[in-house]
Protein backbone atom coordinates (compact mmCIF):
# COMPACT_ATOMS: atom_id res chain seq x y z
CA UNK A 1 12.37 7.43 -1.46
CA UNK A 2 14.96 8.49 1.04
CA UNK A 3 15.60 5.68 4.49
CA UNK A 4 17.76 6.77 6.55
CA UNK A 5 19.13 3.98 9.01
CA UNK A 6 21.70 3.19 11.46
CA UNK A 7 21.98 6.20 12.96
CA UNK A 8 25.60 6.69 14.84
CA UNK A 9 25.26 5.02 18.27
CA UNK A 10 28.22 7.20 19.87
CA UNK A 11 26.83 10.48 19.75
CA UNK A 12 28.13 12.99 22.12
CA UNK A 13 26.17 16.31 22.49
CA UNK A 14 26.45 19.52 23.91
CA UNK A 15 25.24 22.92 23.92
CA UNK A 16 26.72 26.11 22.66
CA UNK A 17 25.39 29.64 24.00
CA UNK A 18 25.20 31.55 26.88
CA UNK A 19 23.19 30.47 29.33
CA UNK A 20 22.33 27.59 27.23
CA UNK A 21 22.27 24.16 30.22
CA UNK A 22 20.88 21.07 29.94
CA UNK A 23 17.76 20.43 31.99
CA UNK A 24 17.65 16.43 31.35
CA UNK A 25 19.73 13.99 30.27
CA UNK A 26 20.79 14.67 26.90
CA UNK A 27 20.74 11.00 26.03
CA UNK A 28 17.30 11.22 25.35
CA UNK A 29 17.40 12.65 22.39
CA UNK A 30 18.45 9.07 20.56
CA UNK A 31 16.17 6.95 22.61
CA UNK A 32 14.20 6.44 19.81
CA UNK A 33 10.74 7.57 21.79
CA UNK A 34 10.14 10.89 20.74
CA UNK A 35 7.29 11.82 22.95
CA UNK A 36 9.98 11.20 25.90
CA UNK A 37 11.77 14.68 25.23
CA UNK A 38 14.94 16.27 26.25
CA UNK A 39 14.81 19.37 28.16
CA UNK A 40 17.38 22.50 27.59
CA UNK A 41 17.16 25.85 29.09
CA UNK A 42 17.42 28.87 26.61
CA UNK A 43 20.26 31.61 26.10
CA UNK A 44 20.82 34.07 28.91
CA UNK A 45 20.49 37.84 28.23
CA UNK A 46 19.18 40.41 25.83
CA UNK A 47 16.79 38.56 22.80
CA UNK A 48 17.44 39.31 18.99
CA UNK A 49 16.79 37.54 15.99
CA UNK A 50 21.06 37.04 15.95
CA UNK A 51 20.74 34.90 19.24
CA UNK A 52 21.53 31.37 18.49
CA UNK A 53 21.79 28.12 20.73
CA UNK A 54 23.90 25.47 18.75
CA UNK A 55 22.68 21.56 19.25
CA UNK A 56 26.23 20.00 18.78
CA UNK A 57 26.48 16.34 18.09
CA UNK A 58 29.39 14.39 17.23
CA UNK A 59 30.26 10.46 16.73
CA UNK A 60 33.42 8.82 15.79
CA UNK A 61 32.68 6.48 12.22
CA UNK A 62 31.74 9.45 9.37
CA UNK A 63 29.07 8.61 7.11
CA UNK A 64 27.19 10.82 4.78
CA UNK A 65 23.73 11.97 5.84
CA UNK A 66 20.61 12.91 3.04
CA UNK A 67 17.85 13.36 6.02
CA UNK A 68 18.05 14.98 9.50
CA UNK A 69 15.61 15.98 12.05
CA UNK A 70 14.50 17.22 15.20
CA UNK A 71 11.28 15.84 16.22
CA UNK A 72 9.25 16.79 19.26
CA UNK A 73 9.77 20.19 19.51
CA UNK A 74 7.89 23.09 22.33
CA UNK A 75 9.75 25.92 20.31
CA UNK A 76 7.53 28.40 18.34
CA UNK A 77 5.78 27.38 15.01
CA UNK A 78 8.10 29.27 12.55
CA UNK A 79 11.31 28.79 14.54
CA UNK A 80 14.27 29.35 12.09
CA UNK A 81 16.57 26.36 12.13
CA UNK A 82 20.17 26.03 10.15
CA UNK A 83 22.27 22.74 9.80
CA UNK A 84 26.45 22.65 9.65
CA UNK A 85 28.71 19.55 9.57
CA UNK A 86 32.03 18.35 10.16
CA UNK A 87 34.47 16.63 7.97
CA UNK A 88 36.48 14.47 9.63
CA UNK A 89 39.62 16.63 8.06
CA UNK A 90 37.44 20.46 9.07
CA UNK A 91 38.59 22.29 12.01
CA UNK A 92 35.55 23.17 12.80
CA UNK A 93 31.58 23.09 11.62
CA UNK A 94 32.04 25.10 7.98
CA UNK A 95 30.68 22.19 5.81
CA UNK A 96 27.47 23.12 4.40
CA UNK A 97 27.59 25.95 7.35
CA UNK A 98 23.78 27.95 7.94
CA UNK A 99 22.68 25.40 4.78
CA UNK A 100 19.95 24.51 4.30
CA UNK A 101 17.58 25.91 6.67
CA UNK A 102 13.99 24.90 7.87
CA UNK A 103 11.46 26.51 9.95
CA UNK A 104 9.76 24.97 12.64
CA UNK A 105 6.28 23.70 11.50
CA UNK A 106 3.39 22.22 13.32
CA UNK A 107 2.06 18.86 11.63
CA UNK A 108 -1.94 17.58 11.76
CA UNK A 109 -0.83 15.96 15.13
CA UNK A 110 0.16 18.53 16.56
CA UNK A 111 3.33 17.98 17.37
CA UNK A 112 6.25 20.87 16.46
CA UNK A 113 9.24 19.34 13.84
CA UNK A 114 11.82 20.32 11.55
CA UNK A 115 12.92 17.61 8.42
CA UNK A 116 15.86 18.57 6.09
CA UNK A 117 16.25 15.92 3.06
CA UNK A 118 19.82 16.79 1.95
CA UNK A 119 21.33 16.80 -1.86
CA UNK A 120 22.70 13.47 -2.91
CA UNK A 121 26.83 13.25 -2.80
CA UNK A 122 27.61 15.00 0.49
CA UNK A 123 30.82 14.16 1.57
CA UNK A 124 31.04 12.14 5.05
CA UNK A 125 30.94 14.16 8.31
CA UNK A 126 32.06 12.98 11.97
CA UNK A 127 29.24 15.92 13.55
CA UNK A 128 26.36 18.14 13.14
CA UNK A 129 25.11 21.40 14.35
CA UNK A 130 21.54 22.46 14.41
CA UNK A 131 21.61 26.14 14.48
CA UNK A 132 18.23 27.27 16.59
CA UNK A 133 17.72 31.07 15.70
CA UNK A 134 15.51 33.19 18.14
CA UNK A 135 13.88 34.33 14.76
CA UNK A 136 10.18 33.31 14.53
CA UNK A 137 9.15 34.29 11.63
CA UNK A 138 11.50 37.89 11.89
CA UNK A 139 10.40 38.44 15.79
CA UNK A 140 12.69 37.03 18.75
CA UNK A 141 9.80 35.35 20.67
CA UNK A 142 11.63 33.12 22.75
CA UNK A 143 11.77 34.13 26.08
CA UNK A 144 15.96 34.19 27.99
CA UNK A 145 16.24 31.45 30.40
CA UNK A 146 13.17 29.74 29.06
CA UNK A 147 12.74 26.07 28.87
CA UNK A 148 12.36 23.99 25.41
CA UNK A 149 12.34 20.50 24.53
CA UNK A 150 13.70 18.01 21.95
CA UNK A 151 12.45 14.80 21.76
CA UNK A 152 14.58 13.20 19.13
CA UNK A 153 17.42 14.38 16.98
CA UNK A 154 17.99 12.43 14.12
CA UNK A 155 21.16 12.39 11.21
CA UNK A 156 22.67 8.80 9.42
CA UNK A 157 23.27 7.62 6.46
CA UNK A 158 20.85 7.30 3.76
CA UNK A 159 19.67 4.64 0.92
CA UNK A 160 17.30 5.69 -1.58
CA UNK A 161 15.29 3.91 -3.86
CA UNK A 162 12.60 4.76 -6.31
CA UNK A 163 8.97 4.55 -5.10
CA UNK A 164 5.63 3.62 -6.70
CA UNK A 165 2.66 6.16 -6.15
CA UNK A 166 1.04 3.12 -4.31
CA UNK A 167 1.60 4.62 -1.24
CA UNK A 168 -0.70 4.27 1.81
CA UNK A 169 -0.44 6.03 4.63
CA UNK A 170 -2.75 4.61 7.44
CA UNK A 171 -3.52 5.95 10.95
CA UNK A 172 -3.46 3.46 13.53
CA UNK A 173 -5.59 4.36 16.69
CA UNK A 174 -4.54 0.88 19.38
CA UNK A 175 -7.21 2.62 22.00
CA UNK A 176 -9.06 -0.61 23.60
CA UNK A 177 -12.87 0.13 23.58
CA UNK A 178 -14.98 -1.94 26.03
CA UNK A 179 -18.80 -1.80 27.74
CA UNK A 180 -19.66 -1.22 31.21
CA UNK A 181 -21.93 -3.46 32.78
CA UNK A 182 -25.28 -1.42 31.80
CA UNK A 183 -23.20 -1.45 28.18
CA UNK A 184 -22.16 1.54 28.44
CA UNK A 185 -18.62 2.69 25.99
CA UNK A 186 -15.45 3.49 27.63
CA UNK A 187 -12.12 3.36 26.69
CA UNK A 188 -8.28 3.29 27.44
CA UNK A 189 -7.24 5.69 25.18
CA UNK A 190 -4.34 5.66 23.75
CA UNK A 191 -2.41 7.86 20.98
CA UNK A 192 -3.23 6.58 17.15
CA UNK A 193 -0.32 6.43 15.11
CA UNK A 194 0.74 6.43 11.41
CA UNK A 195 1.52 3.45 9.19
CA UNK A 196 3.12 3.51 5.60
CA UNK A 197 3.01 0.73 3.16
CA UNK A 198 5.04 1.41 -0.40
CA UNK A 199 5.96 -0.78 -3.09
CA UNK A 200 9.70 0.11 -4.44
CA UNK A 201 9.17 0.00 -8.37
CA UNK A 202 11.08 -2.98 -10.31
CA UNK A 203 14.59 -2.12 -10.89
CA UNK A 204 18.55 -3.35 -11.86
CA UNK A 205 20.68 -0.32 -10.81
CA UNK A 206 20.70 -1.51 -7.36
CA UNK A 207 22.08 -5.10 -6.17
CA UNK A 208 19.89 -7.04 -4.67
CA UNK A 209 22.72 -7.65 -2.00
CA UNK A 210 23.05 -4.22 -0.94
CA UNK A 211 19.22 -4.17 -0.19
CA UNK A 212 19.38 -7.40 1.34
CA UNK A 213 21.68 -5.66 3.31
CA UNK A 214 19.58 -2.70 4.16
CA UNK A 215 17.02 -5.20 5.12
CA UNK A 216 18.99 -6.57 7.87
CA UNK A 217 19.93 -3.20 9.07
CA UNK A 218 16.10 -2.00 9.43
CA UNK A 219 14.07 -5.04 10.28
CA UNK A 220 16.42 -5.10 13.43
CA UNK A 221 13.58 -3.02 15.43
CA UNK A 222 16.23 0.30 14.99
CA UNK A 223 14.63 3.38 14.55
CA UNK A 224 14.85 5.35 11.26
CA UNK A 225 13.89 8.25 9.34
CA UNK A 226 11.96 7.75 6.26
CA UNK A 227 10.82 10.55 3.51
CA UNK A 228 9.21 8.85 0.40
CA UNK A 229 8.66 11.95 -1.52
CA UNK A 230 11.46 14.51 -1.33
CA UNK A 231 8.98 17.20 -3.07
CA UNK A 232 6.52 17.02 -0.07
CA UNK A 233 8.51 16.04 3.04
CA UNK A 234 6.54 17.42 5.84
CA UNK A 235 3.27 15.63 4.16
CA UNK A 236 5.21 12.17 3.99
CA UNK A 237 8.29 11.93 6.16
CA UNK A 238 8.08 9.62 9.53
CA UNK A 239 10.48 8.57 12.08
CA UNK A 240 9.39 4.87 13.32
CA UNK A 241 10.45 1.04 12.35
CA UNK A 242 9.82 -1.14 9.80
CA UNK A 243 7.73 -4.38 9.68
CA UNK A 244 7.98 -5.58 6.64
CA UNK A 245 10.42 -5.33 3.88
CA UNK A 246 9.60 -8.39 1.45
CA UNK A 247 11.81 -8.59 -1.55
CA UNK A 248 10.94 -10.60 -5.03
CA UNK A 249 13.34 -10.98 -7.47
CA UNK A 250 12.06 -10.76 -11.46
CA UNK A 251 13.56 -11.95 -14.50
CA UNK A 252 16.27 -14.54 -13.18
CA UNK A 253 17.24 -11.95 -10.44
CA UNK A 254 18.06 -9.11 -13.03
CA UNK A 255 15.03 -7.05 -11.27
CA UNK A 256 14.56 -7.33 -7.77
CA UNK A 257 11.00 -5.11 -6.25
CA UNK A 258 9.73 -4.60 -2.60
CA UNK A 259 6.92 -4.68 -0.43
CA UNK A 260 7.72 -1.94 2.58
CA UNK A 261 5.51 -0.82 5.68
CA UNK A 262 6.93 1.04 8.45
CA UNK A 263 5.00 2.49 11.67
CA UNK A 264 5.42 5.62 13.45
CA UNK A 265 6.57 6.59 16.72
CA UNK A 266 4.71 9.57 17.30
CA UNK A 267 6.30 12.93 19.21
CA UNK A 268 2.86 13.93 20.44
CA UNK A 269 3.31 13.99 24.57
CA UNK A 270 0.76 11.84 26.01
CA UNK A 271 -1.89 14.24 27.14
């Protein structure tokens, strides 16, 4: 299982393409409410697949990112997306440039998203690009001078751990259900939302102090990005905050295991 945490708090971002303008404030894309989306205005001119508006974000302290994400999304189901970093020595985005790539995909929700979960030893970077092709699936669908949004963009370091298959993924629905008078049901409806409860497996190759330390990074109502099965990552990845993270140590404190639930903030727009 992948969690990626502490996500740089200095991010600077900026667009690259003509024609390509902010509509909102840009900051919104690391508020950490993904249904509360940034707004950008699309390229200027003639359409092809080649067209490509750049997503540039960079911060200051380089770390070494496994998962990334843009959450939120109005583009087109299929949209292709590429990732390229920064090393704090590059002169400019080549590391890991137009790899990998994901394709914009529409989850039971209904809300539009793209997850990359990275190999394992990247070096650190100081910045990322997400690449947005006008290539839906082969066909340049997206209108010039159109108007998408982003709700969050996420890239930070990552700690993984190994995972029982005791997953649980719940759906929370918090919409208050009450009776009329002549009891009759209505409701304040509200928008469910996932919860995940995993048990990390019994293990030694990890000190305990390092995930103590991990613990006080996450349980500090920050946002992160979590993907507990690599092999499936649209079917288990979510982007919320944890509320529980129980350790037990085993054997004298040679083992240490975990107790882990985390709940969702969802990207679907409030209808």
């Amino acid at each position: 299982m992948l969690i990626s945490h502490s996500r740089p708090s200095d991010i600077a971002w900026s667009l690259i393409g003509t024609g390509a303008a902010w509509l909102t404030d840009a900051d919104v894309l690391t508020n950490g409410r993904p249904a509360a989306a940034a707004r950008l205005q699309w390229l200027s001119g003639t359409q092809t697949t080649a067209s490509v508006l750049t997503l540039r974000g960079t911060w200051t302290t380089a770390c070494a990112p496994r998962v990334v994400a843009l959450l939120g999304l109005t583009l087109p189901v299929g949209t292709l997306i590429t990732l390229a970093f920064r090393r704090p020595a590059d002169a400019d985005y080549t590391y890991l440039a137009d790899l990998p790539s994901q394709r914009v995909v529409q989850l039971p929700d209904g809300s539009r998203c793209a997850w990359f979960a990275l190999d394992a030893g990247l070096d650190p970077v100081i910045g990322v690009e997400y690449r947005i092709h006008n290539d839906v699936n082969g066909s340049a669908s997206i209108a010039a001078g159109s108007a998408i949004d982003i709700g969050e963009a996420w890239v930070g370091p990552t700690f993984e751990v190994c995972l029982r298959r005791s997953m649980q993924d719940h759906v929370i629905d918090p919409t208050a259900k009450r009776r009329s008078y002549g009891s009759q049901t209505f409701a304040s409806q509200r928008l469910p939302y996932r919860s995940i409860q995993l048990e990390l497996v019994p293990q030694r190759d990890t000190a305990i102090g390092d995930v103590r330390a991990l613990r006080g990074q996450v349980m500090q109502a920050e946002r992160m990005a979590i993907v507990p099965d690599e092999t499936d990552v649209y079917g288990t990845a979510l982007f919320g905050t944890a509320y529980q993270f129980d350790l037990a140590a085993l054997d004298a404190g040679k083992f240490w295991s975990a107790v882990f639930q985390a709940d969702e903030e969802p990207a679907t727009p409030v209808p």
